[in-house]
PDB file of N, CA and C in Angstrom:
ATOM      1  N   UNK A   1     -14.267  -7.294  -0.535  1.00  0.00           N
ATOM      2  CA  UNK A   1     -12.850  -7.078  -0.395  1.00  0.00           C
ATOM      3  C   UNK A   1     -12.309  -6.199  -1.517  1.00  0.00           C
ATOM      4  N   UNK A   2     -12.927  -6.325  -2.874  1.00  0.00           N
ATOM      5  CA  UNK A   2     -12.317  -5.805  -4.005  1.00  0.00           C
ATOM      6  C   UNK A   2     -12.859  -3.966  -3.635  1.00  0.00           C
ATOM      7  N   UNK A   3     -13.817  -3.920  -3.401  1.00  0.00           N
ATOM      8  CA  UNK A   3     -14.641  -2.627  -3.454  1.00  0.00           C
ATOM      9  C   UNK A   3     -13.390  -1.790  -2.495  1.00  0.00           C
ATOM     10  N   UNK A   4     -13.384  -2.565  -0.901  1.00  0.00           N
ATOM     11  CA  UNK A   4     -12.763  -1.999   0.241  1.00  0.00           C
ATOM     12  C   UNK A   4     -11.048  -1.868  -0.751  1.00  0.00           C
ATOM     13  N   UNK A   5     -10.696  -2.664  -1.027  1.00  0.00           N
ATOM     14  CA  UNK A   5      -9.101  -2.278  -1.670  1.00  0.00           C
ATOM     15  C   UNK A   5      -8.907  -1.382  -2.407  1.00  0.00           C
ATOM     16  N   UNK A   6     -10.083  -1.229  -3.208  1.00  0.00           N
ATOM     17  CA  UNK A   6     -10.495   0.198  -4.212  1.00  0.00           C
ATOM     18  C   UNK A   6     -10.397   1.056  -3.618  1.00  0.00           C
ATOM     19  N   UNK A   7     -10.818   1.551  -2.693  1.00  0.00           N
ATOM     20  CA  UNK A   7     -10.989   2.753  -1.713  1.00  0.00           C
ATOM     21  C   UNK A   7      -9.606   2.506  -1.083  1.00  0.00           C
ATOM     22  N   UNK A   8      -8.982   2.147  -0.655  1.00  0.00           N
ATOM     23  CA  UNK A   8      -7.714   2.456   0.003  1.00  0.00           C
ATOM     24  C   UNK A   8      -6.605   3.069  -1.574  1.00  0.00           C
ATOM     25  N   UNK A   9      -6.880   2.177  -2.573  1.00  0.00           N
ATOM     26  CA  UNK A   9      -6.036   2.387  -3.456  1.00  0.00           C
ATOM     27  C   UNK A   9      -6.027   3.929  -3.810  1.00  0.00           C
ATOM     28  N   UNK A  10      -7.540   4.589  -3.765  1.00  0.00           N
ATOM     29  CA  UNK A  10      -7.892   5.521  -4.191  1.00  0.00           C
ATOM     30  C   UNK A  10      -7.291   6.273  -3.163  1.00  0.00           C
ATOM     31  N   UNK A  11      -7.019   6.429  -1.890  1.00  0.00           N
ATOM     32  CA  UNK A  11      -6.763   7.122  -0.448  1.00  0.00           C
ATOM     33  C   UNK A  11      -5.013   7.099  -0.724  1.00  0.00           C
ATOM     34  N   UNK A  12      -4.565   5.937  -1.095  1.00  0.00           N
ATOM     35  CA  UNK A  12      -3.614   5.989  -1.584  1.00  0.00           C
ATOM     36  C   UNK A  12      -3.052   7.243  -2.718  1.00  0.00           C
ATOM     37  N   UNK A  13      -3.270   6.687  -3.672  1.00  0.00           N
ATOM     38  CA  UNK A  13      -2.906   8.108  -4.918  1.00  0.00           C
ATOM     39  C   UNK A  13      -3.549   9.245  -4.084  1.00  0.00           C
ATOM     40  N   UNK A  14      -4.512   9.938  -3.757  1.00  0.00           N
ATOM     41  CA  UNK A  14      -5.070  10.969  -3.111  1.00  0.00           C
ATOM     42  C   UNK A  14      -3.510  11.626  -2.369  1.00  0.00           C
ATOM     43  N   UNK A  15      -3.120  10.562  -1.477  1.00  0.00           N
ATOM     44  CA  UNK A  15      -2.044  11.003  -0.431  1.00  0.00           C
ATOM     45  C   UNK A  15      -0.821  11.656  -1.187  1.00  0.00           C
ATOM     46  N   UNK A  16      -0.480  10.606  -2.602  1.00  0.00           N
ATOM     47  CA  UNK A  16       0.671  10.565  -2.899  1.00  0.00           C
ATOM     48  C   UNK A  16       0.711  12.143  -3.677  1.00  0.00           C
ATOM     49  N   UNK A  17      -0.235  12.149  -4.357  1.00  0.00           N
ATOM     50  CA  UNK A  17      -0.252  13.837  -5.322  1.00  0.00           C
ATOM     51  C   UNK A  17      -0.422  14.454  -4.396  1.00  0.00           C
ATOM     52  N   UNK A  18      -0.962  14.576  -3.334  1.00  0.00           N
ATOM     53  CA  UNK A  18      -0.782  15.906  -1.821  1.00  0.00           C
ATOM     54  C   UNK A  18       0.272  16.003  -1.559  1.00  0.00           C
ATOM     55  N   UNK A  19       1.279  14.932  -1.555  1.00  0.00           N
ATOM     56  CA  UNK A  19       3.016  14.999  -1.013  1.00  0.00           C
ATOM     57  C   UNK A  19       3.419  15.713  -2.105  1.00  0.00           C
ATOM     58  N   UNK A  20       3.239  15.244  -3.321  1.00  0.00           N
ATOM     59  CA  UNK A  20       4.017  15.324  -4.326  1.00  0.00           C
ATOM     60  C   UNK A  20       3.447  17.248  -4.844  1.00  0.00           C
ATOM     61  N   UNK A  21       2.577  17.565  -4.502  1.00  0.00           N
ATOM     62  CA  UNK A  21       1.866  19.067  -4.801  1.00  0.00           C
ATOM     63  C   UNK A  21       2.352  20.186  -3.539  1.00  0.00           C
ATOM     64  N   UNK A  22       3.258  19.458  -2.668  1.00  0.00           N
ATOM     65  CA  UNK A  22       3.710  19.771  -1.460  1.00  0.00           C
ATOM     66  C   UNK A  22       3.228  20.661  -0.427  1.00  0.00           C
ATOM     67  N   UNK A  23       1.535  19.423  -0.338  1.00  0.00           N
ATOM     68  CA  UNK A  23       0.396  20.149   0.629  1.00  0.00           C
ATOM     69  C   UNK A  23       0.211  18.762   1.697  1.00  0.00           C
ATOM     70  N   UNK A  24       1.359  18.436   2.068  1.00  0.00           N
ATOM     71  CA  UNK A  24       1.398  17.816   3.317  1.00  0.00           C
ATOM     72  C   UNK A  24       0.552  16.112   2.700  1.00  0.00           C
ATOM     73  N   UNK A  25       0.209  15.340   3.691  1.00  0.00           N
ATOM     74  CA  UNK A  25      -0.496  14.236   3.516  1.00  0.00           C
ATOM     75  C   UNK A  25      -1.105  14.202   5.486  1.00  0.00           C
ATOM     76  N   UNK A  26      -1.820  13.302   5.508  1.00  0.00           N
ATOM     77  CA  UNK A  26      -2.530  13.057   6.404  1.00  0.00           C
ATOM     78  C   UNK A  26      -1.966  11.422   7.389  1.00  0.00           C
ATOM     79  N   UNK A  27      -0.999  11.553   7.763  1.00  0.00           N
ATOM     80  CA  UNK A  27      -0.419  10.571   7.754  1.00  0.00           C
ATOM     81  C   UNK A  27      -1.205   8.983   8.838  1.00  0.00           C
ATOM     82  N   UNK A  28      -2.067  10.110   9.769  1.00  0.00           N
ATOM     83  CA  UNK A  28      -3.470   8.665  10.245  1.00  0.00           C
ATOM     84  C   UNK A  28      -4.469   8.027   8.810  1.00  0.00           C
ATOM     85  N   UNK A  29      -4.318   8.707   7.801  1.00  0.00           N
ATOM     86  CA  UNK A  29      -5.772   8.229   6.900  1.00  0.00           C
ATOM     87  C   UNK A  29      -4.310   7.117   6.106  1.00  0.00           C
ATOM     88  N   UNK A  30      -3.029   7.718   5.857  1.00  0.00           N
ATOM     89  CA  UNK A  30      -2.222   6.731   4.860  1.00  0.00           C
ATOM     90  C   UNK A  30      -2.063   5.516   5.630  1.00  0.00           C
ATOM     91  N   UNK A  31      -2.067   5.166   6.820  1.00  0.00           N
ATOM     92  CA  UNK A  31      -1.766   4.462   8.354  1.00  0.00           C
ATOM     93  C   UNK A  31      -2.377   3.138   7.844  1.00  0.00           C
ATOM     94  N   UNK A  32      -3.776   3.849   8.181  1.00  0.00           N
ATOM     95  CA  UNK A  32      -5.013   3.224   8.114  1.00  0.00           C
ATOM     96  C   UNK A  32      -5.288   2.507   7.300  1.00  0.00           C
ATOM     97  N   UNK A  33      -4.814   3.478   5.470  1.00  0.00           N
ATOM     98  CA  UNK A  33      -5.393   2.710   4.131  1.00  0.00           C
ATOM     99  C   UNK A  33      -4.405   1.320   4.164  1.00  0.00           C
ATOM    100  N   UNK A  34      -2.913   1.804   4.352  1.00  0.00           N
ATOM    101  CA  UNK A  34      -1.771   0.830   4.321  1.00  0.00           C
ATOM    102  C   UNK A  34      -1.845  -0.111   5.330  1.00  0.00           C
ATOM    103  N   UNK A  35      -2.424  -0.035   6.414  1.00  0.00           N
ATOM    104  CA  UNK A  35      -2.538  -1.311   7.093  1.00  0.00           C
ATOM    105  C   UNK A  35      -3.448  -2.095   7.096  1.00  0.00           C
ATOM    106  N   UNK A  36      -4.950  -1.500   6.651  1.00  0.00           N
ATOM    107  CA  UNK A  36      -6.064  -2.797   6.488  1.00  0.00           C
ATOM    108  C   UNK A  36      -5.959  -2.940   5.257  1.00  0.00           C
ATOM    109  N   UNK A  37      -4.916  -2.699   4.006  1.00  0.00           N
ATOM    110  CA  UNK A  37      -4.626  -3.196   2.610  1.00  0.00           C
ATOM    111  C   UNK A  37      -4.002  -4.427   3.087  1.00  0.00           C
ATOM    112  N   UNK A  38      -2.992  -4.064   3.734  1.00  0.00           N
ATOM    113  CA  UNK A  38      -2.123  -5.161   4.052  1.00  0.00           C
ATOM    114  C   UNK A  38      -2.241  -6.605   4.563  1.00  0.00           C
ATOM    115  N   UNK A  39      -3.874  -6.190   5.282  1.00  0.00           N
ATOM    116  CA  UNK A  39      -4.298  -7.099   6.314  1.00  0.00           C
ATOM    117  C   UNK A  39      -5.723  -8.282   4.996  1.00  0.00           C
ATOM    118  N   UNK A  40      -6.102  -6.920   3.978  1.00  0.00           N
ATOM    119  CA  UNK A  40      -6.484  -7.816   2.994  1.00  0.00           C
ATOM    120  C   UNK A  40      -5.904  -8.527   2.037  1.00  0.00           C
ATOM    121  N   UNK A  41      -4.777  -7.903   2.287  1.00  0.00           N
ATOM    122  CA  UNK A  41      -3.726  -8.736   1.034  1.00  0.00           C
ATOM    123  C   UNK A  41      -3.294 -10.088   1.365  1.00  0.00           C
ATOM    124  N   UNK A  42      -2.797  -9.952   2.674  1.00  0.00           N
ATOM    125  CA  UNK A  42      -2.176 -11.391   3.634  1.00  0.00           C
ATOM    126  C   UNK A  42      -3.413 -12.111   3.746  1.00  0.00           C
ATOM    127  N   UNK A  43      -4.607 -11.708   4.157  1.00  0.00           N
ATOM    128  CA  UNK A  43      -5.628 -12.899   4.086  1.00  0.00           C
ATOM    129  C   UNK A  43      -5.797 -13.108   3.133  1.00  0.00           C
ATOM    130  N   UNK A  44      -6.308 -12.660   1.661  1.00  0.00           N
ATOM    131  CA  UNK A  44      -6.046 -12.948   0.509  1.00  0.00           C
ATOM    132  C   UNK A  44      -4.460 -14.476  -0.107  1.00  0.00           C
ATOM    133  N   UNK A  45      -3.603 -13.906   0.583  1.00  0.00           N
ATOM    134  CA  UNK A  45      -2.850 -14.779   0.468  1.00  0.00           C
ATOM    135  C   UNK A  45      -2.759 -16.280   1.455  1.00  0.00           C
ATOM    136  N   UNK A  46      -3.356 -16.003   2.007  1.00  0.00           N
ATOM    137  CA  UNK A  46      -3.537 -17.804   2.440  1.00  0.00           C
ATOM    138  C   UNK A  46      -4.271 -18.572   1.455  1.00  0.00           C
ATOM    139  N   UNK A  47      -4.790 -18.261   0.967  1.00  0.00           N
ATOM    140  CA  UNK A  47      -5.654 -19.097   0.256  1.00  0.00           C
ATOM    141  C   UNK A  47      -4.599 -19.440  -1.695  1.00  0.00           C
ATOM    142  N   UNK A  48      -3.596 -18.700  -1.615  1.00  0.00           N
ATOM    143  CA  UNK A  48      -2.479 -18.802  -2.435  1.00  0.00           C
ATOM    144  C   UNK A  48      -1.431 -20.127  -2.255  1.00  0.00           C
ATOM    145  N   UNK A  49      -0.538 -20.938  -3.477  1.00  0.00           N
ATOM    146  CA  UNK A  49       0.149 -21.623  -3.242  1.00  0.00           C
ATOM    147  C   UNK A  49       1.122 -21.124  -2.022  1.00  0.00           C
ATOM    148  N   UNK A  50       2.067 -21.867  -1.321  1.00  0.00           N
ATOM    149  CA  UNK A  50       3.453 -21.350  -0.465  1.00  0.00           C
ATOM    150  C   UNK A  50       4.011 -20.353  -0.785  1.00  0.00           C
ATOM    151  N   UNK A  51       5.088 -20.531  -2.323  1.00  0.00           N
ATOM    152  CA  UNK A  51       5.761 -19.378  -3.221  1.00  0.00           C
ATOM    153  C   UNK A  51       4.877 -18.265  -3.492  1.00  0.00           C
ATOM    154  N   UNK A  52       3.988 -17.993  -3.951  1.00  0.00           N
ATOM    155  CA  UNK A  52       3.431 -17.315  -3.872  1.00  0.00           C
ATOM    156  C   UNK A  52       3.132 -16.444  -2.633  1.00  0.00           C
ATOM    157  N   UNK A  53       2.426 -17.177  -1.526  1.00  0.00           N
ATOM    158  CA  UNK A  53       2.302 -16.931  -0.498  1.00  0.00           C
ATOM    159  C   UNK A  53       3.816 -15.787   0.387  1.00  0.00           C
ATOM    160  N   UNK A  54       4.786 -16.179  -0.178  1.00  0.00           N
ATOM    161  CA  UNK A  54       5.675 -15.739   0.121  1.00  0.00           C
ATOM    162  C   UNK A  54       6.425 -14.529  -0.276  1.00  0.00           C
ATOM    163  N   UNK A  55       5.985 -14.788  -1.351  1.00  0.00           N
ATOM    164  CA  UNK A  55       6.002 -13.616  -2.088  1.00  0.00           C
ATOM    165  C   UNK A  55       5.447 -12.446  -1.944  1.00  0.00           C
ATOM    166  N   UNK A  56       4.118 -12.754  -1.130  1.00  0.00           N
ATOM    167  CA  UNK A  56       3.099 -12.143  -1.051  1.00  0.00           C
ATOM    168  C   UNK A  56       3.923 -11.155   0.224  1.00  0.00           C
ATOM    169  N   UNK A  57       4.130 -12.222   1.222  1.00  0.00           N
ATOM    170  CA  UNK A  57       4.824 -11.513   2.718  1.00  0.00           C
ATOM    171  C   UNK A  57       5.998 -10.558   1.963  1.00  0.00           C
ATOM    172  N   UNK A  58       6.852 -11.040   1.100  1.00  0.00           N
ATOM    173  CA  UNK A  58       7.882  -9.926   0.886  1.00  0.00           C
ATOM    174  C   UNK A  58       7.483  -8.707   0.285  1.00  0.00           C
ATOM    175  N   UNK A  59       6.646  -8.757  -0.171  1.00  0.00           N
ATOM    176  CA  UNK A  59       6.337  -7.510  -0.481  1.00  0.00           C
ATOM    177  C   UNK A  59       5.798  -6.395   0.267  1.00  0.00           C
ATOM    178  N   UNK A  60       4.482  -7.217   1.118  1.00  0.00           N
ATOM    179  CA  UNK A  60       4.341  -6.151   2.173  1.00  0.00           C
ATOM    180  C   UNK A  60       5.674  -5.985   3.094  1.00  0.00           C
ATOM    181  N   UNK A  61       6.146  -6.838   3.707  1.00  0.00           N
ATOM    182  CA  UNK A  61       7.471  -6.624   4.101  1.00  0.00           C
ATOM    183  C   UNK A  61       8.021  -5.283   4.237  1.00  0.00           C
ATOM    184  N   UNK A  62       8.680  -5.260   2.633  1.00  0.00           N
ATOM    185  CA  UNK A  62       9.222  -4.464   2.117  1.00  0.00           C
ATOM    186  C   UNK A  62       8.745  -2.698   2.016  1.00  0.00           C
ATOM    187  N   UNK A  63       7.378  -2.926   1.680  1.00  0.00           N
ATOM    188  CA  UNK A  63       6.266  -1.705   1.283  1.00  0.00           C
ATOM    189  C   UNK A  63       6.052  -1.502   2.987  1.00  0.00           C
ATOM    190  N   UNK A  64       5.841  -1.755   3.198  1.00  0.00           N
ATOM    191  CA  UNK A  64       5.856  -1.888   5.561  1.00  0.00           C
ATOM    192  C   UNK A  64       7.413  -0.899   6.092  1.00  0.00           C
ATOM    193  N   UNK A  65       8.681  -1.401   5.325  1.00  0.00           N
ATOM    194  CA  UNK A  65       9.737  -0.951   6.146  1.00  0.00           C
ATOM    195  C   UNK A  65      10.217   0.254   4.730  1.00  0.00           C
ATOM    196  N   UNK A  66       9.682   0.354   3.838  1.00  0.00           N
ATOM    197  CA  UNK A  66       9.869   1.657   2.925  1.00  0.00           C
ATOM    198  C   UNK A  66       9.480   2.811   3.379  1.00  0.00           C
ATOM    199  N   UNK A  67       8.140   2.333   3.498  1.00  0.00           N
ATOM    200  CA  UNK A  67       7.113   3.488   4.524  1.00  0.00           C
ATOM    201  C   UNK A  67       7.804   3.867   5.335  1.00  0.00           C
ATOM    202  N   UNK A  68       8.103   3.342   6.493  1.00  0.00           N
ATOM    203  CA  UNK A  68       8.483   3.440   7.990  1.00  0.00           C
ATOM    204  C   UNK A  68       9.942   4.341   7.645  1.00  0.00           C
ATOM    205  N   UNK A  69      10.807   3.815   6.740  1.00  0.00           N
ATOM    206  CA  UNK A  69      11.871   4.607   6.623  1.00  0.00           C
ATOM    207  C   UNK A  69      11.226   6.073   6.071  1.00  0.00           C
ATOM    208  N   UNK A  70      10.578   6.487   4.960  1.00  0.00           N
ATOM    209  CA  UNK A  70      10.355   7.671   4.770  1.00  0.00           C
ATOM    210  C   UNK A  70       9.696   8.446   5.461  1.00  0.00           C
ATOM    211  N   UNK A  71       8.868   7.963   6.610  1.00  0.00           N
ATOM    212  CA  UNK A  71       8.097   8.867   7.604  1.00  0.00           C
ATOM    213  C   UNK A  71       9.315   9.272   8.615  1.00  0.00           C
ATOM    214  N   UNK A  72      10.006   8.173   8.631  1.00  0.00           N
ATOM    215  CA  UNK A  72      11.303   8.153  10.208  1.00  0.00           C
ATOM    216  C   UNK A  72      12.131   9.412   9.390  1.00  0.00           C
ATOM    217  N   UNK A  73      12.483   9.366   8.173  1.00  0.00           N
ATOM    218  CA  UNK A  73      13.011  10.606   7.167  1.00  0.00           C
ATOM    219  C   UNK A  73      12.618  11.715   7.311  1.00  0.00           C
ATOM    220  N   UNK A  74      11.246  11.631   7.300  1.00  0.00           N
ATOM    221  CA  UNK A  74      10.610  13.120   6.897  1.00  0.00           C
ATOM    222  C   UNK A  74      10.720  13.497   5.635  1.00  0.00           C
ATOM    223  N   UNK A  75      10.762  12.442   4.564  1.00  0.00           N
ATOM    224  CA  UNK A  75      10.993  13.091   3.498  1.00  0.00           C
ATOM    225  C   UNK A  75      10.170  11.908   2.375  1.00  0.00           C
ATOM    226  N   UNK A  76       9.843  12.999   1.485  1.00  0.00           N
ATOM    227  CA  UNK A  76       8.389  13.653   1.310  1.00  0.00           C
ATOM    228  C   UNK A  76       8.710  13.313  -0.334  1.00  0.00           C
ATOM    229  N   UNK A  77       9.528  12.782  -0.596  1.00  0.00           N
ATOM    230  CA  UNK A  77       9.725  12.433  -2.224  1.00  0.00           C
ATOM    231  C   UNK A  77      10.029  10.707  -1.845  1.00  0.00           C
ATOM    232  N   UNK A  78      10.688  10.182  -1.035  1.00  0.00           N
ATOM    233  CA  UNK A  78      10.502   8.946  -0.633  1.00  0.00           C
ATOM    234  C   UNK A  78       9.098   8.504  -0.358  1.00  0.00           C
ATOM    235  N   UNK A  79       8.510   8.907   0.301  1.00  0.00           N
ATOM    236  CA  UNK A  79       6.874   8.675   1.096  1.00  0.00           C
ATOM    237  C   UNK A  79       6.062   8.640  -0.107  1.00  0.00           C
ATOM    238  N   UNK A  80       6.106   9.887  -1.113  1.00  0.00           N
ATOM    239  CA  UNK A  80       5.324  10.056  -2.792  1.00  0.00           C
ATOM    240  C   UNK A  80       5.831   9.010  -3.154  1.00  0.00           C
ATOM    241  N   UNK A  81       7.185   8.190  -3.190  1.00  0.00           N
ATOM    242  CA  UNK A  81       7.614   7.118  -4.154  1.00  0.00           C
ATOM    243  C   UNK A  81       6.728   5.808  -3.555  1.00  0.00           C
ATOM    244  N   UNK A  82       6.876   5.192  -2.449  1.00  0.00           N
ATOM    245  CA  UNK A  82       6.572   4.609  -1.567  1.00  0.00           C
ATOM    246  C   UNK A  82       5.105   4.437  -1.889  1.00  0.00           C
ATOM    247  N   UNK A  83       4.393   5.391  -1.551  1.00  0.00           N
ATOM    248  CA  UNK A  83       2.885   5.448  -1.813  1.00  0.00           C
ATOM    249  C   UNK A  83       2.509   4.568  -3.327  1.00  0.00           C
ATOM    250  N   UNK A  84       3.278   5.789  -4.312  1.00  0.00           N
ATOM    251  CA  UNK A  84       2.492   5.773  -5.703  1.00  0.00           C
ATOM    252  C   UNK A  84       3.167   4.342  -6.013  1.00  0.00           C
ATOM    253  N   UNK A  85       4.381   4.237  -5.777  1.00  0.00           N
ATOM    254  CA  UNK A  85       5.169   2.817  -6.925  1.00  0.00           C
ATOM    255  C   UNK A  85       5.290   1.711  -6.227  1.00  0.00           C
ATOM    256  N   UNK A  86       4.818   1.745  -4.808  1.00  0.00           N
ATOM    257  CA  UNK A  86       4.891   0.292  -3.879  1.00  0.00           C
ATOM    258  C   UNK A  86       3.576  -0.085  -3.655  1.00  0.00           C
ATOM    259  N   UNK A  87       3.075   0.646  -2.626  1.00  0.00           N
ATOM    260  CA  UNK A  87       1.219   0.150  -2.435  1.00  0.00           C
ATOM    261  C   UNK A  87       0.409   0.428  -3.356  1.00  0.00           C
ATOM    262  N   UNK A  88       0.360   1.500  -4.356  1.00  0.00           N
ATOM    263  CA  UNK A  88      -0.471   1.348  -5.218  1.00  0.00           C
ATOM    264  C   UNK A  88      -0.260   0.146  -5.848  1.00  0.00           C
ATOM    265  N   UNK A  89       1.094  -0.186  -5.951  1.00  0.00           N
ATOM    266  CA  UNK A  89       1.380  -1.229  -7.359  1.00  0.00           C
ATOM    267  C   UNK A  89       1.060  -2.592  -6.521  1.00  0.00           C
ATOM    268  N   UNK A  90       0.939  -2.474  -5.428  1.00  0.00           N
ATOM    269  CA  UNK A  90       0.759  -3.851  -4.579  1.00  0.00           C
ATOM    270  C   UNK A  90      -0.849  -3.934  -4.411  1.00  0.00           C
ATOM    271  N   UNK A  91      -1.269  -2.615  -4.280  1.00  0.00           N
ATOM    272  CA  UNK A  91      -2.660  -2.844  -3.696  1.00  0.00           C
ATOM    273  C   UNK A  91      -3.618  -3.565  -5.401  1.00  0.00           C
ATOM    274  N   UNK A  92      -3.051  -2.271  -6.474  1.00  0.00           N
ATOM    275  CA  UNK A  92      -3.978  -3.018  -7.549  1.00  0.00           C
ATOM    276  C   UNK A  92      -3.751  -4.256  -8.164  1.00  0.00           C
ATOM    277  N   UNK A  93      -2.207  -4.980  -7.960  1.00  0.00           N
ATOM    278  CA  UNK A  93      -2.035  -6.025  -8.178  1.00  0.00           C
ATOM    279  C   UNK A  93      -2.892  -6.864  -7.747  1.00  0.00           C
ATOM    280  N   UNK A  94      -3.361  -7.023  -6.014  1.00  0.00           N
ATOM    281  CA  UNK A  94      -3.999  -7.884  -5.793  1.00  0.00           C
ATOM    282  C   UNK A  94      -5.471  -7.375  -6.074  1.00  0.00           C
ATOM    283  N   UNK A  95      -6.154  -6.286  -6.088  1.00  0.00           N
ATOM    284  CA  UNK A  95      -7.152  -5.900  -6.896  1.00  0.00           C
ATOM    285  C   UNK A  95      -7.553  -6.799  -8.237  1.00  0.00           C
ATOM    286  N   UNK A  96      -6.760  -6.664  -9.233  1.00  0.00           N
ATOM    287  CA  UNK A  96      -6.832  -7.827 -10.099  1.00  0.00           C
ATOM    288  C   UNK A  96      -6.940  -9.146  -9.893  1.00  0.00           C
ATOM    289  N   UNK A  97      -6.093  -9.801  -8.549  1.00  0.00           N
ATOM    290  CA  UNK A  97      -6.127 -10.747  -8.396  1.00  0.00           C
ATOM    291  C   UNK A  97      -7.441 -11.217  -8.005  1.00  0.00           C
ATOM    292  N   UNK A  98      -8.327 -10.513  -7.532  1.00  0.00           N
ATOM    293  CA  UNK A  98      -9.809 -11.082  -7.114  1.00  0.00           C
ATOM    294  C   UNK A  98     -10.377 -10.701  -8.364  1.00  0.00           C
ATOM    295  N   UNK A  99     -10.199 -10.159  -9.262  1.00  0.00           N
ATOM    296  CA  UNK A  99     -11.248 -10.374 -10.041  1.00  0.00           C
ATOM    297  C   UNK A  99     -12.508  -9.839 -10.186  1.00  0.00           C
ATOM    298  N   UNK A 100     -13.212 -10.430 -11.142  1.00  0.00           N
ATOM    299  CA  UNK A 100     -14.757  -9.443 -10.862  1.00  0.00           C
ATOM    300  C   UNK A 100     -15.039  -9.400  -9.784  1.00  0.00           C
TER     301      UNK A 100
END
């Protein structure tokens, strides 16, 4: 799980400096990284107290309808924010959280 989150994290930043270098992004590969992150994060979180657990949902939540607004935008400094300061910061959070 830790290895596979690595690689999205990495697909992640990849995307965000392509927006941000304003050479487009690939928006099936960001799809992809952001939804089976998501899908390791939430299983990851069952095994978490409730609060936590909940915590866990608001965030993807949130990082879920950020996205969705900056693609529905078209805009391309939201989507770079989104990327680099929401899922990265969500994906390596729980990265740490597993541990070695």
């Amino acid at each position: 799980m830790k290895n596979t989150l690595m690689k999205y994290l990495h697909i992640i930043e990849e995307q965000a400096a392509e927006v941000l270098q304003g050479k487009g992004a690939d928006i099936d590969v960001i799809n992809d990284a952001i939804h089976q992150s998501a899908g390791i994060i939430l299983d990851v979180a069952e095994q978490l107290p409730d609060e936590d657990k909940l915590t866990t949902i608001n965030y993807i939540k949130t990082g879920l309808n950020n996205y969705r607004n900056a693609i529905d935008n078209r805009d391309d400094f939201l989507l770079a924010d989104c990327l680099y300061y929401e899922w990265r910061e969500i994906i390596a959070i729980y990265i740490d959280a597993l541990g070695e």
